[in-house]
N, C-alpha and C. Protein backbone atom coordinates (compact mmCIF):
# COMPACT_ATOMS: atom_id res chain seq x y z
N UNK A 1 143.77 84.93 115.73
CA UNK A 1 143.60 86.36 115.59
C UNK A 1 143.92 86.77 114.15
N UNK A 2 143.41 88.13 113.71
CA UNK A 2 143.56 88.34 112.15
C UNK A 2 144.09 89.91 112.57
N UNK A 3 145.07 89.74 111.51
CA UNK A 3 146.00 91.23 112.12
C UNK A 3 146.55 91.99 110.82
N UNK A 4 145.66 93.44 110.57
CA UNK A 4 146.44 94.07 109.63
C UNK A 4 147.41 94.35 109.65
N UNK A 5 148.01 94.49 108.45
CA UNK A 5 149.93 94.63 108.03
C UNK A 5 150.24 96.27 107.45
N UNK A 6 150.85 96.69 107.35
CA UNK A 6 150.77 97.57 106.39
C UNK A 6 149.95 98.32 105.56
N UNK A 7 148.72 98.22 106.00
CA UNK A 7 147.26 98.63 105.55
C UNK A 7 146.75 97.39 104.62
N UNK A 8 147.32 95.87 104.35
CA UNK A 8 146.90 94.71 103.98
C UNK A 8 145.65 94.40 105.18
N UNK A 9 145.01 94.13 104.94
CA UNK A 9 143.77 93.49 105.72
C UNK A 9 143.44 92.15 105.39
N UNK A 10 143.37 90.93 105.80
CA UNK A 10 143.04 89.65 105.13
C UNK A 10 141.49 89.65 104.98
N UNK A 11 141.06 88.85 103.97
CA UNK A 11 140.52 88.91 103.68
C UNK A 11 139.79 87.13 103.74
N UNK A 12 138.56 87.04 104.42
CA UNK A 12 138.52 85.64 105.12
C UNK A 12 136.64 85.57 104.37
N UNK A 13 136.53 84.75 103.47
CA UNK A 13 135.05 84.36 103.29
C UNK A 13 134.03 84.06 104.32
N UNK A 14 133.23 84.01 104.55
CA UNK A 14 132.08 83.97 106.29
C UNK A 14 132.19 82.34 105.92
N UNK A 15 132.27 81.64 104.92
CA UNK A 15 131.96 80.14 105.19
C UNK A 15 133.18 79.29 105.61
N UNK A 16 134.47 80.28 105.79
CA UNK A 16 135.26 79.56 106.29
C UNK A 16 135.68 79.88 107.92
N UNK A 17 136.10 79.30 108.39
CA UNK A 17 136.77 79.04 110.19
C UNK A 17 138.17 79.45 110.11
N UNK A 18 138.33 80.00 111.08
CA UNK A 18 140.04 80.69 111.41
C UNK A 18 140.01 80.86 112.95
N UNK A 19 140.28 79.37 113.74
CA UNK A 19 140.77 79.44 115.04
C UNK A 19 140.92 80.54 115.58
N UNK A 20 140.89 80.95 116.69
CA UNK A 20 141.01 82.40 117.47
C UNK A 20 142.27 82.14 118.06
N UNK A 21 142.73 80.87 118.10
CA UNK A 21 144.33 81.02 118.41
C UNK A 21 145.22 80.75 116.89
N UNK A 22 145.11 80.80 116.22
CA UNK A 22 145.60 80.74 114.74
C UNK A 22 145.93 82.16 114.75
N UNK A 23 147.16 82.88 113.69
CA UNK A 23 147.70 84.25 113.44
C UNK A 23 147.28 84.29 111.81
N UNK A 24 146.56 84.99 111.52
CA UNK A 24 146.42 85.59 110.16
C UNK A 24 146.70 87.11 109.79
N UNK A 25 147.97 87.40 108.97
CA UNK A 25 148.59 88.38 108.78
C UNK A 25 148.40 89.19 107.70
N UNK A 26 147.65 90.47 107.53
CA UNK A 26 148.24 90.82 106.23
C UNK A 26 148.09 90.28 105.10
N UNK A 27 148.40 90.33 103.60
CA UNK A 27 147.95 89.80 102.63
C UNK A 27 147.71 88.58 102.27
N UNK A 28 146.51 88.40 102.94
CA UNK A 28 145.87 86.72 102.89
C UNK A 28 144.72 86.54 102.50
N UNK A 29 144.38 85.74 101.28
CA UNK A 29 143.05 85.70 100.82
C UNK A 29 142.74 84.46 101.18
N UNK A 30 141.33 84.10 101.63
CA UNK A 30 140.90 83.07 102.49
C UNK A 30 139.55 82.94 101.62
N UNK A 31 139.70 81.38 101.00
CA UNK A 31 138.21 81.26 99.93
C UNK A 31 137.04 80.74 101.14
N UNK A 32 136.05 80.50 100.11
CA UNK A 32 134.84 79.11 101.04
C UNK A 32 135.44 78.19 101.42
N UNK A 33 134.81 77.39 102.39
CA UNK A 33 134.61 76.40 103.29
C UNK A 33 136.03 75.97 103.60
N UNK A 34 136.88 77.24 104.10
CA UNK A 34 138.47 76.50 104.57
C UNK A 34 138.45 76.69 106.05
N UNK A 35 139.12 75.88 106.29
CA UNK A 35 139.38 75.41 107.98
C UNK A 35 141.03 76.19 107.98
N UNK A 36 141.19 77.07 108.75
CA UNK A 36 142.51 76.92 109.56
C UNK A 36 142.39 77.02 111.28
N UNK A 37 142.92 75.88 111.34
CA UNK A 37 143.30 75.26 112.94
C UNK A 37 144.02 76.18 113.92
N UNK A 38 144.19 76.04 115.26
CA UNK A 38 144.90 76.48 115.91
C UNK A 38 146.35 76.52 115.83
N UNK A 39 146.80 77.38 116.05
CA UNK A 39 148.73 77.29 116.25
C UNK A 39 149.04 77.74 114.71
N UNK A 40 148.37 77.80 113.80
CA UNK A 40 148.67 77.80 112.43
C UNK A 40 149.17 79.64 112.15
N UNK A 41 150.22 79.79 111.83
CA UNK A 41 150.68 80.83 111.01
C UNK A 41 150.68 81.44 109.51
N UNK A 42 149.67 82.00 109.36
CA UNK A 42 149.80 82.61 108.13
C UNK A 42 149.89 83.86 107.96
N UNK A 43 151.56 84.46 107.33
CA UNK A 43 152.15 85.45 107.35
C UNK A 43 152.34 85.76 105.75
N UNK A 44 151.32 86.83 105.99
CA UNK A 44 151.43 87.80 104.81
C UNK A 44 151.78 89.00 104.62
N UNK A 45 152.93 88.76 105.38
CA UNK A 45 153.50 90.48 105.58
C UNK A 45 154.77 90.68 104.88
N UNK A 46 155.45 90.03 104.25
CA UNK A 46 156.37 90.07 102.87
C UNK A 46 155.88 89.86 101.45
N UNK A 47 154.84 88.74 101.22
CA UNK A 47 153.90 88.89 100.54
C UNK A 47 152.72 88.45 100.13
N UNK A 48 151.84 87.96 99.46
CA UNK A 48 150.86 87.22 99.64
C UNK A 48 150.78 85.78 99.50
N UNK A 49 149.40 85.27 100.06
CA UNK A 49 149.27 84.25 100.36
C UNK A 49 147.32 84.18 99.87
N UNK A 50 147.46 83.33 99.09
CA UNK A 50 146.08 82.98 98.39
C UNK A 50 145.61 81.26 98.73
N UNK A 51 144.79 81.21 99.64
CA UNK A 51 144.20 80.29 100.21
C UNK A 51 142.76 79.19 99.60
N UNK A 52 142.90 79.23 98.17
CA UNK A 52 141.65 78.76 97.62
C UNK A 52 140.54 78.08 98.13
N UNK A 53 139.71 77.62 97.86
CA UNK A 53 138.25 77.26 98.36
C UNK A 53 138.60 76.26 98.61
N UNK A 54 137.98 75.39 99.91
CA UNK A 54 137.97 74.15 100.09
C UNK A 54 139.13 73.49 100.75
N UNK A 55 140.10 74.43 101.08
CA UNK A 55 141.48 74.18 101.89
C UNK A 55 141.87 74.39 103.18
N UNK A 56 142.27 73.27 103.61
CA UNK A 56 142.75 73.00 104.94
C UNK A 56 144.09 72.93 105.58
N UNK A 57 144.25 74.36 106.62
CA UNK A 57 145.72 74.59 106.81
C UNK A 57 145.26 74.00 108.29
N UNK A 58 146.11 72.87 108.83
CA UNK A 58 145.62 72.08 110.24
C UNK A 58 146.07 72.99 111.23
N UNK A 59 146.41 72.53 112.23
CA UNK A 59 147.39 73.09 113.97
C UNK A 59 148.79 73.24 113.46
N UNK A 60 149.53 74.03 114.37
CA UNK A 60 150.75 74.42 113.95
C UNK A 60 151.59 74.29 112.82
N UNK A 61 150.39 74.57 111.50
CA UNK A 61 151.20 74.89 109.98
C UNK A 61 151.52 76.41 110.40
N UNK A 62 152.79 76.08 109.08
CA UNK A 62 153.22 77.96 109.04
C UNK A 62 153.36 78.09 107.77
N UNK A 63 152.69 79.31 107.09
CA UNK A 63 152.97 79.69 105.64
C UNK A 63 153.70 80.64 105.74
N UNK A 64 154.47 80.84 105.04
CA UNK A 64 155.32 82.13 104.76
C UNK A 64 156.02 82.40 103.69
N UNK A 65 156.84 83.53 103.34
CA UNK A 65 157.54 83.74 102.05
C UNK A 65 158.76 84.32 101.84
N UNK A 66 160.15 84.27 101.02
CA UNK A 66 160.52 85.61 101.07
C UNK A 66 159.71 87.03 100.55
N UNK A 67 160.09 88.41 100.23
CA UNK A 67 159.42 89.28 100.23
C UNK A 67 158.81 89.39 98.76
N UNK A 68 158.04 89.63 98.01
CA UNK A 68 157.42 89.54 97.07
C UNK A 68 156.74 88.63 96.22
N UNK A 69 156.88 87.49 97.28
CA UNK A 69 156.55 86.07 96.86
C UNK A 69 155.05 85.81 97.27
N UNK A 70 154.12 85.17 96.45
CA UNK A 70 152.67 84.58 96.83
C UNK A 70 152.93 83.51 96.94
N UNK A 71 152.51 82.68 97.91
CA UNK A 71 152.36 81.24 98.28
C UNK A 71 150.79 81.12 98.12
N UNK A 72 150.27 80.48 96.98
CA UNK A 72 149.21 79.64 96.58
C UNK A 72 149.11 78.30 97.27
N UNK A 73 147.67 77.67 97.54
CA UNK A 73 147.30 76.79 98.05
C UNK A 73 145.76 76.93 97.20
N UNK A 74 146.35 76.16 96.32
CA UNK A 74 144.78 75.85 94.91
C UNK A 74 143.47 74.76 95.41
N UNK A 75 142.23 74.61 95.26
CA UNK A 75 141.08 74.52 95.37
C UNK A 75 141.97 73.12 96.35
N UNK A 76 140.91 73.08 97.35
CA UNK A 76 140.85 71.36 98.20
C UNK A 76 142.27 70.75 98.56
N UNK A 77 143.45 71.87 99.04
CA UNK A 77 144.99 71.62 99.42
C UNK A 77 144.37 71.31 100.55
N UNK A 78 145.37 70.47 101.01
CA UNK A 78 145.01 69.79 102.77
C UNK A 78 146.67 70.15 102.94
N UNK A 79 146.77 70.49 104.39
CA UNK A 79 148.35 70.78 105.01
C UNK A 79 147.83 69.99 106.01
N UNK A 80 148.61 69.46 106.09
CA UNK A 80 148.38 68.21 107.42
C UNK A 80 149.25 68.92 109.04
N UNK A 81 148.58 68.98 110.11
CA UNK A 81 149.47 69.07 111.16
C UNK A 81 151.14 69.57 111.15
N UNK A 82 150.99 70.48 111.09
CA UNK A 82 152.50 71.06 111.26
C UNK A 82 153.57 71.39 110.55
N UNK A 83 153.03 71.19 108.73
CA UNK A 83 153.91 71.23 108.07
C UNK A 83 154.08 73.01 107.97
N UNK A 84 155.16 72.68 106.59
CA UNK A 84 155.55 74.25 106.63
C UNK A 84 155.40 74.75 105.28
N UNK A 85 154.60 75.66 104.99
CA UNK A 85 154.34 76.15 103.65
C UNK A 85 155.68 77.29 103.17
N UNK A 86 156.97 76.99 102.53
CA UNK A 86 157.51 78.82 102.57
C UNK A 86 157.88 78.88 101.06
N UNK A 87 156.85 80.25 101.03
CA UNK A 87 156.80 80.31 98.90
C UNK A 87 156.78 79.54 98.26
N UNK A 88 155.87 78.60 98.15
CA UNK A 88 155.38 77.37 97.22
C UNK A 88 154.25 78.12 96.72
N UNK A 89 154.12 76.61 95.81
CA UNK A 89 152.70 76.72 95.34
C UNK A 89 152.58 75.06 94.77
N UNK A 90 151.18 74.76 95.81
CA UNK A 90 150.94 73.96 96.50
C UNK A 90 149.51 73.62 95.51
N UNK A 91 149.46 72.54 94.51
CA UNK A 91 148.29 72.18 93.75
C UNK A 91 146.63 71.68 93.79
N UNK A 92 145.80 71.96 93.05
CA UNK A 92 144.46 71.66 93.35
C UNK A 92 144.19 70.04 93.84
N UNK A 93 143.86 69.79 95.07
CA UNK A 93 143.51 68.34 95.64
C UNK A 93 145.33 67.96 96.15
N UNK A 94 145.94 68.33 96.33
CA UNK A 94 146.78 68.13 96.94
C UNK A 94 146.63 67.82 98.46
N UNK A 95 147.77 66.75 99.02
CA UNK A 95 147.71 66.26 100.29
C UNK A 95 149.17 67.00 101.01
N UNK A 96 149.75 67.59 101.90
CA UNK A 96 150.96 67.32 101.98
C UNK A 96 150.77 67.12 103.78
N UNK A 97 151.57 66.45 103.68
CA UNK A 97 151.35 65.41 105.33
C UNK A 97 152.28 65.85 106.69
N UNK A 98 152.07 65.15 107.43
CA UNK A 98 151.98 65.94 108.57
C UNK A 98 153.57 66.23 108.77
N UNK A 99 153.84 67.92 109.50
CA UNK A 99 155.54 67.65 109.71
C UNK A 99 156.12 68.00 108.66
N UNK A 100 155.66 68.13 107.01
CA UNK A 100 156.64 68.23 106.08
C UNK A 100 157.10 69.83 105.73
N UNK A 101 158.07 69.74 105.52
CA UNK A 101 158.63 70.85 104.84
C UNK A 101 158.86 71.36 103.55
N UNK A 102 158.21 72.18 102.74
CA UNK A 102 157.63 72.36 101.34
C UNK A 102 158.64 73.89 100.99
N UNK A 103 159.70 74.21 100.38
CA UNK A 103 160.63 75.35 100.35
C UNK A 103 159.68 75.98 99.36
N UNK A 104 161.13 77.19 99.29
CA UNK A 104 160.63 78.38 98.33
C UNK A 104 160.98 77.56 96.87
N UNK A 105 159.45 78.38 96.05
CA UNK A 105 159.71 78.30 94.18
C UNK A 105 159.56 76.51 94.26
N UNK A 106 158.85 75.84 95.06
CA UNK A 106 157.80 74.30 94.54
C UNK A 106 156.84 74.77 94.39
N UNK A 107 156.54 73.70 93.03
CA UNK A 107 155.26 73.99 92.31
C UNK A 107 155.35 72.27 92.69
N UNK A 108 153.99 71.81 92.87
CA UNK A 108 153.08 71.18 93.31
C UNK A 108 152.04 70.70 92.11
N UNK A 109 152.57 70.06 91.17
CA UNK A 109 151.02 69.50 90.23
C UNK A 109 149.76 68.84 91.23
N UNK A 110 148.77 69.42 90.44
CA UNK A 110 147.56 68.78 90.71
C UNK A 110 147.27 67.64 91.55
N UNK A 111 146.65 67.04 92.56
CA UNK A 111 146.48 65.35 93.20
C UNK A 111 147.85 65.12 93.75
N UNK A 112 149.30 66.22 93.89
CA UNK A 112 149.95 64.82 94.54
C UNK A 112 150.19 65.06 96.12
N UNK A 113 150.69 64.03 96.56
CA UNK A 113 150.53 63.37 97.52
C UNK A 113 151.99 63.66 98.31
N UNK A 114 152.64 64.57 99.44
CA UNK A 114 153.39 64.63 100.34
C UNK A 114 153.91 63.92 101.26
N UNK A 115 154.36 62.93 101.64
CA UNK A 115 154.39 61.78 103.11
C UNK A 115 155.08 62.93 104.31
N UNK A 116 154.54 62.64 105.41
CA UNK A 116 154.53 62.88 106.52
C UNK A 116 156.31 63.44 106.58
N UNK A 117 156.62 63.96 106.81
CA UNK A 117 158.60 64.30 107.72
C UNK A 117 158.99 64.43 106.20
N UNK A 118 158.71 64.99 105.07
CA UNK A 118 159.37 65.13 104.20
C UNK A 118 159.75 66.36 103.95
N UNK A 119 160.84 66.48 103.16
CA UNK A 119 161.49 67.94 103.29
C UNK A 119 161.69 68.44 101.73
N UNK A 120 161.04 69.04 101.31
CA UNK A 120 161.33 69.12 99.67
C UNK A 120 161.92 70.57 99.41
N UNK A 121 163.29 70.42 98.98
CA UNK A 121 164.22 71.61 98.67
C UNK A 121 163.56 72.30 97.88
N UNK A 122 164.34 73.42 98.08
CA UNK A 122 163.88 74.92 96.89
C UNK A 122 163.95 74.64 95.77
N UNK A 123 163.30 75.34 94.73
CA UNK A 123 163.33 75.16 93.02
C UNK A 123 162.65 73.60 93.11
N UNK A 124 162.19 72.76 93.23
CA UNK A 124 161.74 71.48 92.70
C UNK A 124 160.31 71.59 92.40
N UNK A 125 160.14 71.13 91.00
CA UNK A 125 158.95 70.60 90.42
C UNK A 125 158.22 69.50 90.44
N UNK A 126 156.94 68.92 91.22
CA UNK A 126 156.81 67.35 90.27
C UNK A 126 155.42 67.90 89.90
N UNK A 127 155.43 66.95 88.95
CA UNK A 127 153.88 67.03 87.87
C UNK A 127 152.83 66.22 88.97
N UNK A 128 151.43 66.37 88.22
CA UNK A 128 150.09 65.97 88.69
C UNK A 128 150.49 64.08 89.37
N UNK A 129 149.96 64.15 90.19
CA UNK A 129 149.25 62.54 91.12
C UNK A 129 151.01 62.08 91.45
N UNK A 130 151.65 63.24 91.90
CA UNK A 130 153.09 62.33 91.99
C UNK A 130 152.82 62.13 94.01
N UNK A 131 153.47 61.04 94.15
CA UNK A 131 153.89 60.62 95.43
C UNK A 131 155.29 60.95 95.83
N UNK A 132 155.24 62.02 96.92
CA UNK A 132 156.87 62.50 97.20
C UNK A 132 157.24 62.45 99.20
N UNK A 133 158.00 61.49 98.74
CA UNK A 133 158.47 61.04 100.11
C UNK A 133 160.19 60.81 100.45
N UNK A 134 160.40 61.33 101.66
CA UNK A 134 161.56 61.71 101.95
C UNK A 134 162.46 63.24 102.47
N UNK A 135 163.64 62.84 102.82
CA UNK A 135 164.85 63.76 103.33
C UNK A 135 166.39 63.98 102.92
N UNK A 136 166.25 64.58 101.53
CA UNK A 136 165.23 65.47 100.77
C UNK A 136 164.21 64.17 99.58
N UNK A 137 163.24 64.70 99.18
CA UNK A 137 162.15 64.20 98.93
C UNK A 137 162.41 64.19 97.38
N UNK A 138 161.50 62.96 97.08
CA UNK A 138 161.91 62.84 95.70
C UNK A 138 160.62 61.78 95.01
N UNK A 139 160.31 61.84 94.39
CA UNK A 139 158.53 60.91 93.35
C UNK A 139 159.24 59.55 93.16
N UNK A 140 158.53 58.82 94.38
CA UNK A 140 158.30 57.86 94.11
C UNK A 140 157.25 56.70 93.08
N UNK A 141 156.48 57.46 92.90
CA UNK A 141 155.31 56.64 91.95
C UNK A 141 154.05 57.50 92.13
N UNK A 142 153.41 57.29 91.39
CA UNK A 142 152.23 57.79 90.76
C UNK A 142 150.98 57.82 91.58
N UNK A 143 150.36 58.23 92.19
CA UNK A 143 149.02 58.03 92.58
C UNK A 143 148.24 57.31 92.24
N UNK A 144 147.46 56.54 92.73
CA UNK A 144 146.34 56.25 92.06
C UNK A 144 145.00 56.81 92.39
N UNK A 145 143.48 56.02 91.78
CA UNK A 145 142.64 56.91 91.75
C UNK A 145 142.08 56.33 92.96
N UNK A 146 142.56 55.23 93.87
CA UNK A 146 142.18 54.84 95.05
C UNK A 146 142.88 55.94 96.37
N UNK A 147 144.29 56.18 96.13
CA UNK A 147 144.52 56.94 96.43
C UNK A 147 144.19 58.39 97.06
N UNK A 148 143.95 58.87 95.68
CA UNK A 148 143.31 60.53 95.51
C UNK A 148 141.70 60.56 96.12
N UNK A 149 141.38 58.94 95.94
CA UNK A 149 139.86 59.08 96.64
C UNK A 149 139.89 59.53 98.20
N UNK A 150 140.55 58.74 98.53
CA UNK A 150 140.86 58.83 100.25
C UNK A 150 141.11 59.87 100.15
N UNK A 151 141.94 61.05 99.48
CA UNK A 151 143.02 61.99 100.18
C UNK A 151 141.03 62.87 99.99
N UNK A 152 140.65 62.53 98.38
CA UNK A 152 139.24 64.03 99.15
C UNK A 152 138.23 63.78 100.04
N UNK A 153 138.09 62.21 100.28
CA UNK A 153 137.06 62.05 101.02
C UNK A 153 137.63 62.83 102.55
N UNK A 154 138.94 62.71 103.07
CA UNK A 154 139.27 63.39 103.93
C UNK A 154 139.42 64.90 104.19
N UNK A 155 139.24 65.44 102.57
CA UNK A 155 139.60 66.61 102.77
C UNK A 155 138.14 67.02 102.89
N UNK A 156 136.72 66.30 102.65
CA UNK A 156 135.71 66.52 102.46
C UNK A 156 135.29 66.88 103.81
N UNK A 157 136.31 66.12 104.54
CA UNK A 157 135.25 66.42 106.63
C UNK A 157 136.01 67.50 106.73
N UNK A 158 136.74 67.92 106.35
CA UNK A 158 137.49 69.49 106.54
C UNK A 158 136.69 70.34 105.90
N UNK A 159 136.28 70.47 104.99
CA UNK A 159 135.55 71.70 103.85
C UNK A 159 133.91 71.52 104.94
N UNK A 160 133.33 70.48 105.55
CA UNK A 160 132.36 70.87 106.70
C UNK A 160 132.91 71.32 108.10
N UNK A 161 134.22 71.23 107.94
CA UNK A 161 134.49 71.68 109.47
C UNK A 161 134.34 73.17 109.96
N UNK A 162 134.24 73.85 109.14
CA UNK A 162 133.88 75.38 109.36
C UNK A 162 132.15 75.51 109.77
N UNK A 163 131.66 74.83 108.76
CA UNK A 163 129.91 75.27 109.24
C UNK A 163 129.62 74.52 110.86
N UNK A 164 130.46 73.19 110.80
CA UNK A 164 130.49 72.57 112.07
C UNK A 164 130.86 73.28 113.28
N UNK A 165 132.07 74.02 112.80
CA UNK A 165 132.58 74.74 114.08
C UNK A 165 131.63 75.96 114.16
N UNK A 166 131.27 76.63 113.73
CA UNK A 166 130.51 77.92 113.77
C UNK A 166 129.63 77.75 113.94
N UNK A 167 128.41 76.33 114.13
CA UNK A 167 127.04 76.33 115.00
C UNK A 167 127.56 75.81 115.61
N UNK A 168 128.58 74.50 116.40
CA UNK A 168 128.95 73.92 117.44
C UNK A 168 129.79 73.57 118.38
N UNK A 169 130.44 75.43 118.21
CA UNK A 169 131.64 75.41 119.09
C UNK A 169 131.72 76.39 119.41
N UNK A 170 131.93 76.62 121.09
CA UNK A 170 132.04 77.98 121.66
C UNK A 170 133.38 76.92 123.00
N UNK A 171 133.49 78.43 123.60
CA UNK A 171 134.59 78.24 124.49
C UNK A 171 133.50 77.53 125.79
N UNK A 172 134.53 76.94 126.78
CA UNK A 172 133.46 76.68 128.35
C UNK A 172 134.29 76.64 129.01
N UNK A 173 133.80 75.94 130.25
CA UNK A 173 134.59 75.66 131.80
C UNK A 173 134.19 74.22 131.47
N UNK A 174 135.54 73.63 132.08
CA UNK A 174 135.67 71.79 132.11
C UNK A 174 134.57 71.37 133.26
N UNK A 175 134.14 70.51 132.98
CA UNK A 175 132.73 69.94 133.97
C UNK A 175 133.81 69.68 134.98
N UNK A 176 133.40 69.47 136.58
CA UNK A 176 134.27 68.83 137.28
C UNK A 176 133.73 67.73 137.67
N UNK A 177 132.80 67.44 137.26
CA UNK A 177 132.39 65.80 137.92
C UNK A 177 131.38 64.92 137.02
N UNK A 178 131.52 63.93 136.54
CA UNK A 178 130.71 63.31 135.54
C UNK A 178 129.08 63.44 135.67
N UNK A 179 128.32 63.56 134.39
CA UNK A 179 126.90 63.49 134.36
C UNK A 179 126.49 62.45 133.57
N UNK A 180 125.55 61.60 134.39
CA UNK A 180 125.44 60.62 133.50
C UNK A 180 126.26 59.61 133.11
N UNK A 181 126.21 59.08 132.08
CA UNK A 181 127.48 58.26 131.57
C UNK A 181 127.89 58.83 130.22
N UNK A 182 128.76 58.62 130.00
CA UNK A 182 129.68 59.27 128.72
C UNK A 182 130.28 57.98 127.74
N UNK A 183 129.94 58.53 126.55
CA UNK A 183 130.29 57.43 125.33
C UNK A 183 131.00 57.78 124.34
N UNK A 184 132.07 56.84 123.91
CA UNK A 184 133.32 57.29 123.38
C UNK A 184 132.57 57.27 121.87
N UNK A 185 133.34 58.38 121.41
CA UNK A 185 132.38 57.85 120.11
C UNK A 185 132.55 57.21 119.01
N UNK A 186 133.81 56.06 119.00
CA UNK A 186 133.46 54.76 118.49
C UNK A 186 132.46 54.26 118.98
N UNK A 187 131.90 54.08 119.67
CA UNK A 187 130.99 53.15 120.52
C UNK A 187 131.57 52.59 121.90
N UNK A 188 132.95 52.54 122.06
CA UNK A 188 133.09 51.56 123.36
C UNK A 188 132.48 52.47 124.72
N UNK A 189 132.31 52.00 125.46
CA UNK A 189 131.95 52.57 126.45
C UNK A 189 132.74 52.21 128.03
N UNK A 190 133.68 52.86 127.85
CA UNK A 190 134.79 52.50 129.01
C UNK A 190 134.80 53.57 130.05
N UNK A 191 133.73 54.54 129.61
CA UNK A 191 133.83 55.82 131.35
C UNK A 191 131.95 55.32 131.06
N UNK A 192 132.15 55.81 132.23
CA UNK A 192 130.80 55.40 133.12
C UNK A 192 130.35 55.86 134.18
């Protein structure tokens, strides 16, 4: 659902997707081709939140801020499953992985890379292609360009997941009895 604040209205581009169970609050700018998932919170009712083109907030992320704070998420950010955005600012091609916790006043260089359950305290900086893993979290090494490939080729099925969802997804009723045979779509074929 998308819910004015204070006479803030978000503001959502037509080429991007915003779950109907997802909360969008108030001062939120939403570029092209971004996906936000179900369960996902984005609260812009202390202050804004700028969502750049090409970014993917998954299922039960939450952005938020203290009050006068913008939380940025720059061109092709991926939030993986459940992490927590609060007053960052979160860099162009950035990954941050599933579960992690990202505080107020991180800045996020360019390409780097988050691991899954990491918790990165308030005030911390790292520069472009850093790898930050841990509780509390800290740059382990550098990215590489094998790396950063994977992180956009993944972020690439996200930046189509909006045109995908908007010709090929509506709500239904669960079939109650098989038609046909059904194929997993690796290929195995184990219902029948």
């Amino acid at each position: 659902m998308i819910y004015e604040f204070n006479e803030f209205i978000p503001v959502l581009q037509e080429s991007s997707f915003v779950h109907p169970q997802a909360c969008v609050t108030g001062n939120v700018i939403i570029g092209k081709n971004v996906y936000i998932g179900p369960g996902a919170a984005l609260r812009g009712d202390w202050g804004q939140i700028i969502i750049e083109d090409g970014c993917n907030v998954q299922e039960n992320c939450t952005i938020h801020m203290f009050p006068g704070v913008t939380v940025l998420l720059k061109e092709g950010a991926h939030i993986g499953h459940g992490a927590i955005i609060h007053g960052a600012t979160i860099g162009r091609n950035c990954l941050v992985g599933m579960n992690a916790v990202i505080m107020d006043n991180v800045v996020l260089g360019d390409e780097c890379i988050v691991g899954a359950l990491s918790f990165i305290k308030a005030d911390e900086t790292f520069g472009p292609r850093s790898i930050i893993v841990g509780n509390p979290a800290k740059k382990i090494k550098e990215a590489s360009d094998e790396m950063i490939n994977w992180k956009t080729e993944g972020t690439r099925l996200y930046q189509q997941l909006p045109a995908d969802m908007m010709k090929g997804w509506k709500a239904c009723e669960p079939l109650r009895t098989m038609i046909g045979s059904t194929v997993i779509p690796s290929g195995n074929n184990w219902i029948s």
